[in-house]
PDB file of N, CA and C in Angstrom:
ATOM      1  N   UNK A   1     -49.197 126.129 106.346  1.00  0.00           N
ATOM      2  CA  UNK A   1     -50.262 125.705 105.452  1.00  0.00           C
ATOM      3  C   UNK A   1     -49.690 125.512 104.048  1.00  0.00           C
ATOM      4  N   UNK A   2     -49.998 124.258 103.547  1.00  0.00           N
ATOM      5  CA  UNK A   2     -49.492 124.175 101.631  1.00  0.00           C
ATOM      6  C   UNK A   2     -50.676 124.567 101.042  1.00  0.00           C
ATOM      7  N   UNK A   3     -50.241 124.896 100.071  1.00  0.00           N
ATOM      8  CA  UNK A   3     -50.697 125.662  99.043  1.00  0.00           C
ATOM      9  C   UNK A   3     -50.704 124.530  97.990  1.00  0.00           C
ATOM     10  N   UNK A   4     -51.822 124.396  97.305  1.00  0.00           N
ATOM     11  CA  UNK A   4     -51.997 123.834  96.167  1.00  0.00           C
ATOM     12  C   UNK A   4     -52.809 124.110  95.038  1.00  0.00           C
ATOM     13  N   UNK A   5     -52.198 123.577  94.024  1.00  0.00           N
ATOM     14  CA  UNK A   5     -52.796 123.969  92.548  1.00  0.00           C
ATOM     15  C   UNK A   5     -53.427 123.275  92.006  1.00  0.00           C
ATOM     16  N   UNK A   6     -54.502 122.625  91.131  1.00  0.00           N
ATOM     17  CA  UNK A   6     -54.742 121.882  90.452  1.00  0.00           C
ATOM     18  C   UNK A   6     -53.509 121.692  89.152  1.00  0.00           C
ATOM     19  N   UNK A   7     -53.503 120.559  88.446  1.00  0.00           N
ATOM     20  CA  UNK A   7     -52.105 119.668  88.293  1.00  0.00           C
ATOM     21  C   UNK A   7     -52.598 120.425  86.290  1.00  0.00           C
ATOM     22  N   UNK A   8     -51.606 120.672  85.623  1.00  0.00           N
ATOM     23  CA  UNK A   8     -52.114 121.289  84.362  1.00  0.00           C
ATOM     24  C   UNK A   8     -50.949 120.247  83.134  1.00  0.00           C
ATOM     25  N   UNK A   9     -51.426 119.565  82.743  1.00  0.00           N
ATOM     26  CA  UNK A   9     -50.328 118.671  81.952  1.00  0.00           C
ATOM     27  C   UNK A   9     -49.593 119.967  80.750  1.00  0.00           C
ATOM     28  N   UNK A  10     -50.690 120.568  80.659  1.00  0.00           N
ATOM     29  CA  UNK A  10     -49.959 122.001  78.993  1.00  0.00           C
ATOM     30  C   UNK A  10     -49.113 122.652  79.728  1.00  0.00           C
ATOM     31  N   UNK A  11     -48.922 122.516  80.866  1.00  0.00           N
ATOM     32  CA  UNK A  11     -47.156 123.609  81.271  1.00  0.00           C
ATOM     33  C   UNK A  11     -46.310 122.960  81.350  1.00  0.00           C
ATOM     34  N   UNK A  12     -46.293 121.484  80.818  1.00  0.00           N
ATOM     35  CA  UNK A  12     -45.484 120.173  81.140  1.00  0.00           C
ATOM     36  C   UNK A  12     -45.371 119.845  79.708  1.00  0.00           C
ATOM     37  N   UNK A  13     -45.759 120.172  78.674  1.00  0.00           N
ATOM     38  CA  UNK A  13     -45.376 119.934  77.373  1.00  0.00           C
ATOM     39  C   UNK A  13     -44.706 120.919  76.378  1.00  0.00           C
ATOM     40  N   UNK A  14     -43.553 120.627  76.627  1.00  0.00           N
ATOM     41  CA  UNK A  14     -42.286 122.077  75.944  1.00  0.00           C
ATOM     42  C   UNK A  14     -42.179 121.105  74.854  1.00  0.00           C
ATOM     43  N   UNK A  15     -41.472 119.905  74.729  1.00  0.00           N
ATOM     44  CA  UNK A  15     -40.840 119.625  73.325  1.00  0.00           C
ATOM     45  C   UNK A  15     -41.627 118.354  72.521  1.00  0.00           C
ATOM     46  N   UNK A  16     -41.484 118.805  71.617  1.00  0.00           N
ATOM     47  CA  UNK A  16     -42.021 117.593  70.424  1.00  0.00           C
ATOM     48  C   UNK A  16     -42.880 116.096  70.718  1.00  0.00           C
ATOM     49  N   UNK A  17     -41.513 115.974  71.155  1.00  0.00           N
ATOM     50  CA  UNK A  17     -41.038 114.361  71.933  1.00  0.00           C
ATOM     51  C   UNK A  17     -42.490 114.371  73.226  1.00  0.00           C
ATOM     52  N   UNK A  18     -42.543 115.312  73.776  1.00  0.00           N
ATOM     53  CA  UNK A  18     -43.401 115.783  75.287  1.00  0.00           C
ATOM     54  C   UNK A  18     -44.328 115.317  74.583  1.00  0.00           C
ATOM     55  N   UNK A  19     -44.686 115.988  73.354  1.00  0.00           N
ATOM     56  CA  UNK A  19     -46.378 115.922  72.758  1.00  0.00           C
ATOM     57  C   UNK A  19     -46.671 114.629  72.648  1.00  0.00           C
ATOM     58  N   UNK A  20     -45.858 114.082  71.895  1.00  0.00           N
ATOM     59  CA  UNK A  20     -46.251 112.582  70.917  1.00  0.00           C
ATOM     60  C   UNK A  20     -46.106 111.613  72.215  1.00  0.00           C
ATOM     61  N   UNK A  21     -45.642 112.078  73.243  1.00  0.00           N
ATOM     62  CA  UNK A  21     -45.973 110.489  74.231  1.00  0.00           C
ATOM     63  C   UNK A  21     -46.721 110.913  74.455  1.00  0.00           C
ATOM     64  N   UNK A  22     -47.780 112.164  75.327  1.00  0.00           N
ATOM     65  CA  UNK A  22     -48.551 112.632  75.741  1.00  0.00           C
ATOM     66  C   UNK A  22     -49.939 112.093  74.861  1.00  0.00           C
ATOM     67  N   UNK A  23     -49.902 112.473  73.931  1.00  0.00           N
ATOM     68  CA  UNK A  23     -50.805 111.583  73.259  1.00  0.00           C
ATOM     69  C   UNK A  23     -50.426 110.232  72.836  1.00  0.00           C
ATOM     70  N   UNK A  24     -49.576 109.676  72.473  1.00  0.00           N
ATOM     71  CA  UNK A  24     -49.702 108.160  72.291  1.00  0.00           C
ATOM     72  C   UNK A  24     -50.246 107.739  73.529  1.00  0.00           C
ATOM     73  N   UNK A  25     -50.205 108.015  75.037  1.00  0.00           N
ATOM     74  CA  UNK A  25     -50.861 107.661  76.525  1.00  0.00           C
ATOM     75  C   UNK A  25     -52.210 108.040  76.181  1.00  0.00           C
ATOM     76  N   UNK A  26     -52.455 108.824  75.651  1.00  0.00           N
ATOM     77  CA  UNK A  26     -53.716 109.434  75.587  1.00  0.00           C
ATOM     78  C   UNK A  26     -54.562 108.226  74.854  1.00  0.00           C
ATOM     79  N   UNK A  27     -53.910 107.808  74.011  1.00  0.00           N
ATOM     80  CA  UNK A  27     -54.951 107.166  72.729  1.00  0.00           C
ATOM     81  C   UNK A  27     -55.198 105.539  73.089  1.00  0.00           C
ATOM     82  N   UNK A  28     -54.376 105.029  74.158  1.00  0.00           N
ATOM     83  CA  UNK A  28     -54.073 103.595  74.709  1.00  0.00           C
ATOM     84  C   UNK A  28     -55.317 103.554  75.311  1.00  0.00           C
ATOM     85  N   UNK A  29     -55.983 104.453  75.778  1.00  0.00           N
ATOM     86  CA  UNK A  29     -56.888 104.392  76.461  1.00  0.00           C
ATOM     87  C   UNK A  29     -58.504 103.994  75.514  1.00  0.00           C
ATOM     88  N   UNK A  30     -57.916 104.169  74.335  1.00  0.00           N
ATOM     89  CA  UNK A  30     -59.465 103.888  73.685  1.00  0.00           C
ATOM     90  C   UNK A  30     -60.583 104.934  74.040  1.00  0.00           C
ATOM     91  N   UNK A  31     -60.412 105.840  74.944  1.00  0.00           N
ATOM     92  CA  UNK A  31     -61.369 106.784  75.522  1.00  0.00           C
ATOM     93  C   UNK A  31     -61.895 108.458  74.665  1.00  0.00           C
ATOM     94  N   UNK A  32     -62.720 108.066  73.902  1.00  0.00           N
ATOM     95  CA  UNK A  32     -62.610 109.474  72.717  1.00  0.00           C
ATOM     96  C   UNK A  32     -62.460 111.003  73.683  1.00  0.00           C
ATOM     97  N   UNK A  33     -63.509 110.861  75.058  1.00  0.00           N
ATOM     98  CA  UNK A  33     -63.026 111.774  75.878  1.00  0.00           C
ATOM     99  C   UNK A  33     -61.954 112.595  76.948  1.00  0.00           C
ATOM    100  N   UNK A  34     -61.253 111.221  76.786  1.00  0.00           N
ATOM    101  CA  UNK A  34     -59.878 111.388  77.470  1.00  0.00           C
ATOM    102  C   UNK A  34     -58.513 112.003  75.808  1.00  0.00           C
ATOM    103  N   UNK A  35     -59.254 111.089  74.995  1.00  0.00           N
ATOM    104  CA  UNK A  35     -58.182 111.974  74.238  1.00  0.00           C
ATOM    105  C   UNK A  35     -58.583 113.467  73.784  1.00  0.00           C
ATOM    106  N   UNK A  36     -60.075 113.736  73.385  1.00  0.00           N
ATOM    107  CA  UNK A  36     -59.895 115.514  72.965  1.00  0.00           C
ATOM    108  C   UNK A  36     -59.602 115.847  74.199  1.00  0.00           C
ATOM    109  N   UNK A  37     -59.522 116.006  75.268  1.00  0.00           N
ATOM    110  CA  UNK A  37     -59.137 116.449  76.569  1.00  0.00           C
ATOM    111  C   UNK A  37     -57.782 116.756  76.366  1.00  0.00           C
ATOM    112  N   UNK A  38     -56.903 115.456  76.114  1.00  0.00           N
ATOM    113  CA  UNK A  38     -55.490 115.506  75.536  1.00  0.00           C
ATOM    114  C   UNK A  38     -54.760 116.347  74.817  1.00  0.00           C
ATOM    115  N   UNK A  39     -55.944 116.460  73.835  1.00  0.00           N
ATOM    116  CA  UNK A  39     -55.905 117.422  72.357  1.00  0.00           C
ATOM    117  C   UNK A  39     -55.666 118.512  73.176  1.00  0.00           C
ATOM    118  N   UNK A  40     -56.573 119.012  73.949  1.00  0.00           N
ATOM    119  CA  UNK A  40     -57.115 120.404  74.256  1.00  0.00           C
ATOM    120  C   UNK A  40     -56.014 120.719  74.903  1.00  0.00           C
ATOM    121  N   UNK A  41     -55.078 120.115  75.720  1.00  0.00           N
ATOM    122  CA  UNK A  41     -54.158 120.063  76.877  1.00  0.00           C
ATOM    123  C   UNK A  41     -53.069 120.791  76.013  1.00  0.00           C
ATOM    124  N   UNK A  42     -52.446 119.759  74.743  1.00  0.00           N
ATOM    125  CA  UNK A  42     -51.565 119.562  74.109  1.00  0.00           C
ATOM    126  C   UNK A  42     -51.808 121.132  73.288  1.00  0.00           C
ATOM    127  N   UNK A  43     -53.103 121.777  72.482  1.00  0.00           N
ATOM    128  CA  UNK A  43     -53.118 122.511  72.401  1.00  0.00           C
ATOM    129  C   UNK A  43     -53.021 124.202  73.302  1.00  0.00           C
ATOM    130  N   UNK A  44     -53.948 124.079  74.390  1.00  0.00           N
ATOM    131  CA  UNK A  44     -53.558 125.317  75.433  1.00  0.00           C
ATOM    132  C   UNK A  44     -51.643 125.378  75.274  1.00  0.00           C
ATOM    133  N   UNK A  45     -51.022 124.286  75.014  1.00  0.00           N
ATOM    134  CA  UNK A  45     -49.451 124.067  75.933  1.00  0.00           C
ATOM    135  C   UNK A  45     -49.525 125.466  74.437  1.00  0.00           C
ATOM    136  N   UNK A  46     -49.439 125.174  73.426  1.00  0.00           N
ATOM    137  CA  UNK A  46     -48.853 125.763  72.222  1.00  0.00           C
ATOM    138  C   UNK A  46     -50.010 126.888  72.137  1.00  0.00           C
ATOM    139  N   UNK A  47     -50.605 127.201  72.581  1.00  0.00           N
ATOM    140  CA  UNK A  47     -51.071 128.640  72.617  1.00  0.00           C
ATOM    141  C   UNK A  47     -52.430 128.305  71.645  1.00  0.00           C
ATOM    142  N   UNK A  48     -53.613 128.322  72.403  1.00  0.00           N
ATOM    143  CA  UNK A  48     -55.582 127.709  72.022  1.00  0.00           C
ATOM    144  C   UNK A  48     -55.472 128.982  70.859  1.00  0.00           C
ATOM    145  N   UNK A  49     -55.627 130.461  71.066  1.00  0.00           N
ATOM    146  CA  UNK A  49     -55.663 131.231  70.150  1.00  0.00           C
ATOM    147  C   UNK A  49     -54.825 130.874  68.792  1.00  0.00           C
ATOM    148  N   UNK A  50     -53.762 130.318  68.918  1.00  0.00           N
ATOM    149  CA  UNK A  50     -52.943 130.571  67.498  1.00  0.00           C
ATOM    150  C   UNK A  50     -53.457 129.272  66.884  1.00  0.00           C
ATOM    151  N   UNK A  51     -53.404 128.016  67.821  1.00  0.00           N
ATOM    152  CA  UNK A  51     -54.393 126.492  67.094  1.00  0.00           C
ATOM    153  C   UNK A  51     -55.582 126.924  66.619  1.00  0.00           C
ATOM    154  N   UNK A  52     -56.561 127.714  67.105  1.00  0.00           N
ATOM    155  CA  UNK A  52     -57.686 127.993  66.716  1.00  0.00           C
ATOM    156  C   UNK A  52     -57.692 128.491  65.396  1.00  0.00           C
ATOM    157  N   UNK A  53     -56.561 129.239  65.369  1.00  0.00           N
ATOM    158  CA  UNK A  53     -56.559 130.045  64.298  1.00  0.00           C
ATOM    159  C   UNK A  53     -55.829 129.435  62.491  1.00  0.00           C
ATOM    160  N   UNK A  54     -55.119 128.620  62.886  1.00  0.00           N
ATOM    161  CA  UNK A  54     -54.286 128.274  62.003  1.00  0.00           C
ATOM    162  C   UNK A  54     -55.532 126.687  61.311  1.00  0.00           C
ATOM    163  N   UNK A  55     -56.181 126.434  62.381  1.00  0.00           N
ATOM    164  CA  UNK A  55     -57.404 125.327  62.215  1.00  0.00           C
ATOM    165  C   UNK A  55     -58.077 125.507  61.567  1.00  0.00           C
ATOM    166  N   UNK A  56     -58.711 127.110  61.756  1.00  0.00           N
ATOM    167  CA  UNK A  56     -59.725 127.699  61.099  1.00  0.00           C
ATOM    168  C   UNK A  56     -60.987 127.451  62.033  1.00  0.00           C
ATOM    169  N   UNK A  57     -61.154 127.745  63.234  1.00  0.00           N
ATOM    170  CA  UNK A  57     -62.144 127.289  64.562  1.00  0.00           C
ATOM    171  C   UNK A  57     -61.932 128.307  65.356  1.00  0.00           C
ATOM    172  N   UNK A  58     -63.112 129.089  65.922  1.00  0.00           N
ATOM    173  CA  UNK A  58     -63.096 129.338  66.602  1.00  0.00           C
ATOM    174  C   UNK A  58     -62.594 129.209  68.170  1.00  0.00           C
ATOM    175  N   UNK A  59     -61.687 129.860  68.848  1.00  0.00           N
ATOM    176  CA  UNK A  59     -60.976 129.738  69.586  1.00  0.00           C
ATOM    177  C   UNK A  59     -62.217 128.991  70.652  1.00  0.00           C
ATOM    178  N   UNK A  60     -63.710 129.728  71.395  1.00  0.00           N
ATOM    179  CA  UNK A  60     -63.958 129.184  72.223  1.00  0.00           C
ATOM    180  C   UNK A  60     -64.655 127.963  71.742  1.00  0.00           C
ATOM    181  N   UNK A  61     -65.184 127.338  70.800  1.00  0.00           N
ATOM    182  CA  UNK A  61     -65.972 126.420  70.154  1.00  0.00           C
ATOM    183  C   UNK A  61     -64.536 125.390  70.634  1.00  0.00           C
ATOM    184  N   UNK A  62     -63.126 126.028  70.235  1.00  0.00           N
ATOM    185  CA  UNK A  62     -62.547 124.802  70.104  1.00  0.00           C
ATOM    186  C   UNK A  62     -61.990 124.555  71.539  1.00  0.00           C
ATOM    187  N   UNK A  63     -62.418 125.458  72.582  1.00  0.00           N
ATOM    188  CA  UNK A  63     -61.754 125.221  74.184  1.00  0.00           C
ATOM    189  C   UNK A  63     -63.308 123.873  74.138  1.00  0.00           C
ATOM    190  N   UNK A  64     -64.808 124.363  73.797  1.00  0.00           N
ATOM    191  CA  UNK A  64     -65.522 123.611  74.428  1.00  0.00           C
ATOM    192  C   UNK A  64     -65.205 122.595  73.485  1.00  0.00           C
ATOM    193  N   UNK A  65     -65.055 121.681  72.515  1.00  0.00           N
ATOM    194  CA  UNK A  65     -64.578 120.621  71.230  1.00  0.00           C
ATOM    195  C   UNK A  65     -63.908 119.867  72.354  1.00  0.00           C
ATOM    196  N   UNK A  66     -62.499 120.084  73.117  1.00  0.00           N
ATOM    197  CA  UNK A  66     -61.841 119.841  73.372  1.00  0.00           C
ATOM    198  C   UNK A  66     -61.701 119.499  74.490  1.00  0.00           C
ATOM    199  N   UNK A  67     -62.726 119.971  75.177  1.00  0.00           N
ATOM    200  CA  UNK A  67     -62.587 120.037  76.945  1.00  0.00           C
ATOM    201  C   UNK A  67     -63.394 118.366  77.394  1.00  0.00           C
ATOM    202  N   UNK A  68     -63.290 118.475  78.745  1.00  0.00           N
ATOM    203  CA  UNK A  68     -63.043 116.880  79.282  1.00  0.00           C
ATOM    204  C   UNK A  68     -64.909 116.345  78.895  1.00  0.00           C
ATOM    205  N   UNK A  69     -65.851 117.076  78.350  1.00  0.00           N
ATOM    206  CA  UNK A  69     -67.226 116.662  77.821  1.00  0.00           C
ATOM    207  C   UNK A  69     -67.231 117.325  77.047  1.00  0.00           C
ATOM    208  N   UNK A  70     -66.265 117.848  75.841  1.00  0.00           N
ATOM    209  CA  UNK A  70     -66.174 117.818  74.635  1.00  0.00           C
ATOM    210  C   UNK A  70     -66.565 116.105  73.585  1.00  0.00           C
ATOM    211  N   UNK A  71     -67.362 116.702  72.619  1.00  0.00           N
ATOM    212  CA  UNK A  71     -67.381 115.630  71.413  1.00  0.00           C
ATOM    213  C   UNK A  71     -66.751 116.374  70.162  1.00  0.00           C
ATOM    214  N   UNK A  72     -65.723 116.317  69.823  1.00  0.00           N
ATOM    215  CA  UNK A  72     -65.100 117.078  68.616  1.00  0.00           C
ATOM    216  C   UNK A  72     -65.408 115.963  67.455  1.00  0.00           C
ATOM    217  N   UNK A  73     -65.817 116.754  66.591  1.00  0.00           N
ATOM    218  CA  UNK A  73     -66.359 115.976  64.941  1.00  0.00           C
ATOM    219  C   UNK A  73     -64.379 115.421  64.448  1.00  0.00           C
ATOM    220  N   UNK A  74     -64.424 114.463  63.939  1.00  0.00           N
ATOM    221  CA  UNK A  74     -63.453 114.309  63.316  1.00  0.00           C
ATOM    222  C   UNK A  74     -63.086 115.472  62.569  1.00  0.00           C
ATOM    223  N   UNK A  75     -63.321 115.952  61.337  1.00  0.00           N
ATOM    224  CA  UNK A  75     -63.123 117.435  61.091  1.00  0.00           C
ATOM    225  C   UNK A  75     -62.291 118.411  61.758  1.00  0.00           C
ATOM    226  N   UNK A  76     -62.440 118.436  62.954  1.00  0.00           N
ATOM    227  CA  UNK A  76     -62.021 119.695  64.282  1.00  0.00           C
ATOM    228  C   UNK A  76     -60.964 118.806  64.724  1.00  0.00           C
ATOM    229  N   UNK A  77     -60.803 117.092  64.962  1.00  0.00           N
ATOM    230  CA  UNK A  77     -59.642 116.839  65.286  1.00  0.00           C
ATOM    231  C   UNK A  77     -58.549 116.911  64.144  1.00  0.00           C
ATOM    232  N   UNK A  78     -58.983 116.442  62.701  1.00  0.00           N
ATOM    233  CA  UNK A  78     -57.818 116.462  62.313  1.00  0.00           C
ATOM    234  C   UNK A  78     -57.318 118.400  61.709  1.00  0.00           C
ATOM    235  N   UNK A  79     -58.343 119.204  62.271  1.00  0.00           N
ATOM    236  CA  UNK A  79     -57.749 120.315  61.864  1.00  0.00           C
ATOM    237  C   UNK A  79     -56.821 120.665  62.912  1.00  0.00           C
ATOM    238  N   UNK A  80     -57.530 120.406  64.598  1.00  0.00           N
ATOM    239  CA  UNK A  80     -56.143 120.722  64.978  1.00  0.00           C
ATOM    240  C   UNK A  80     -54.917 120.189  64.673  1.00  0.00           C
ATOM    241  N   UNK A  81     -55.212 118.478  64.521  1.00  0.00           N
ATOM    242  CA  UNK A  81     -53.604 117.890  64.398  1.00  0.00           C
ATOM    243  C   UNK A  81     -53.011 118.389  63.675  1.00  0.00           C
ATOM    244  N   UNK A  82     -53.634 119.092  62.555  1.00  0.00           N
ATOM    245  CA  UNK A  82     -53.008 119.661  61.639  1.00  0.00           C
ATOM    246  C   UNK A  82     -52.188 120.581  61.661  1.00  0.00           C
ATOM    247  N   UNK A  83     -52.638 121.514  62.284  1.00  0.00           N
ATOM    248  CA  UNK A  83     -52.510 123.362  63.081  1.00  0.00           C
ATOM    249  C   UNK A  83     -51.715 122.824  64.111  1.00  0.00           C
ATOM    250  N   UNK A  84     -51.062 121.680  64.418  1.00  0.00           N
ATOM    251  CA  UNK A  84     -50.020 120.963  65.816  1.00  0.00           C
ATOM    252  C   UNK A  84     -49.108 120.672  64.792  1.00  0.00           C
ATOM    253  N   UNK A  85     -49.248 120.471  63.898  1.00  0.00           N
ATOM    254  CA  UNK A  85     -48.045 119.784  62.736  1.00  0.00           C
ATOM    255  C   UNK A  85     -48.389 118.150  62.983  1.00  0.00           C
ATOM    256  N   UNK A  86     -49.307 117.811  63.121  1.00  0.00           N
ATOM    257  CA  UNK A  86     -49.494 116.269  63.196  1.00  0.00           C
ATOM    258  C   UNK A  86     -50.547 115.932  62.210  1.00  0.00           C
ATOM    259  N   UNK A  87     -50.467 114.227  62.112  1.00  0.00           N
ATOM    260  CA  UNK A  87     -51.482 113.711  61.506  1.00  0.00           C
ATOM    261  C   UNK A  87     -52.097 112.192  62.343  1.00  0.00           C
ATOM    262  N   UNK A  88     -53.179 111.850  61.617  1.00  0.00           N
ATOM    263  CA  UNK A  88     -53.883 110.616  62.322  1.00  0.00           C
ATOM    264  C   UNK A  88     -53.466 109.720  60.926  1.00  0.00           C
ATOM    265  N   UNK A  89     -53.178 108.710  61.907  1.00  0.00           N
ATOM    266  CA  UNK A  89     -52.433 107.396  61.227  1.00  0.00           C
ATOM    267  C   UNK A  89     -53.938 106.267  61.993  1.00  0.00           C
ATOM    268  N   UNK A  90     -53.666 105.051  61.438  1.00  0.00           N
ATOM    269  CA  UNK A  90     -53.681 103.920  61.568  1.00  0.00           C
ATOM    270  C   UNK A  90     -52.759 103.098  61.817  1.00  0.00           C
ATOM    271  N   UNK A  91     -52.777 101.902  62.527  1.00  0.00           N
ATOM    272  CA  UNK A  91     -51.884 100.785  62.522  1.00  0.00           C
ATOM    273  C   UNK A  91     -52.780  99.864  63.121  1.00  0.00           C
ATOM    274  N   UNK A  92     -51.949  98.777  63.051  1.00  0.00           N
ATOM    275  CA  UNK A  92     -53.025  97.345  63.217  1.00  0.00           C
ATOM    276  C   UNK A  92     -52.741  97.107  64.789  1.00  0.00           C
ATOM    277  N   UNK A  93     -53.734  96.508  65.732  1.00  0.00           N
ATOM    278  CA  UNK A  93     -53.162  96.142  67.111  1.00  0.00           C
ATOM    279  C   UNK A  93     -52.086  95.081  67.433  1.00  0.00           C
ATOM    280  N   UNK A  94     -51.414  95.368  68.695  1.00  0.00           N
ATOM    281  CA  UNK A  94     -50.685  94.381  68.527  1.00  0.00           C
ATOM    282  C   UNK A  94     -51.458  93.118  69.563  1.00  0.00           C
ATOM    283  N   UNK A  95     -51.049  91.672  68.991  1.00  0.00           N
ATOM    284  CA  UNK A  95     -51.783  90.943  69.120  1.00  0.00           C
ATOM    285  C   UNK A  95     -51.666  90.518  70.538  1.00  0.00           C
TER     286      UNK A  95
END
């Protein structure tokens, strides 16, 4: 008999490099719920308690913000990106 797990992308994101494609895939999608999902992923990888904390958010407010029927206020995203060492950019599409 196999044994199976459900598939967890945050034990799959160790380095830097891991994060920023992880979300650049994330954001192609145009999908606001597929990316805090992303967020949330990218955060659990680096530890939800210490993001929560460095955000200034409550740890479970920011599991539900984040989770796959999460609506996170802009506010809560750019505090995590922040508390990730990231920021939200702009750029123009390509044509």
């Amino acid at each position: 008999m196999v044994e199976t797990r459900p598939f967890d992308p945050a034990n799959y994101l160790e380095t830097e490099e891991d994060i920023l494609y992880f979300l650049e895939a994330a954001m192609e999608g145009n999908d606001p719920k597929h990316i805090a999902s992303a967020l949330g992923d990218v955060a659990r990888s680096k530890g939800m308690t210490e993001i929560a904390k460095k955000a200034g958010l409550g740890r479970q407010a920011l599991y539900n913000a984040l989770s796959e029927n999460g609506n996170p206020t802009l506010e809560t995203l750019l505090a995590v990106l922040g508390a990730l060492g990231l920021e939200l950019t702009v750029q123009k599409r390509a044509a």
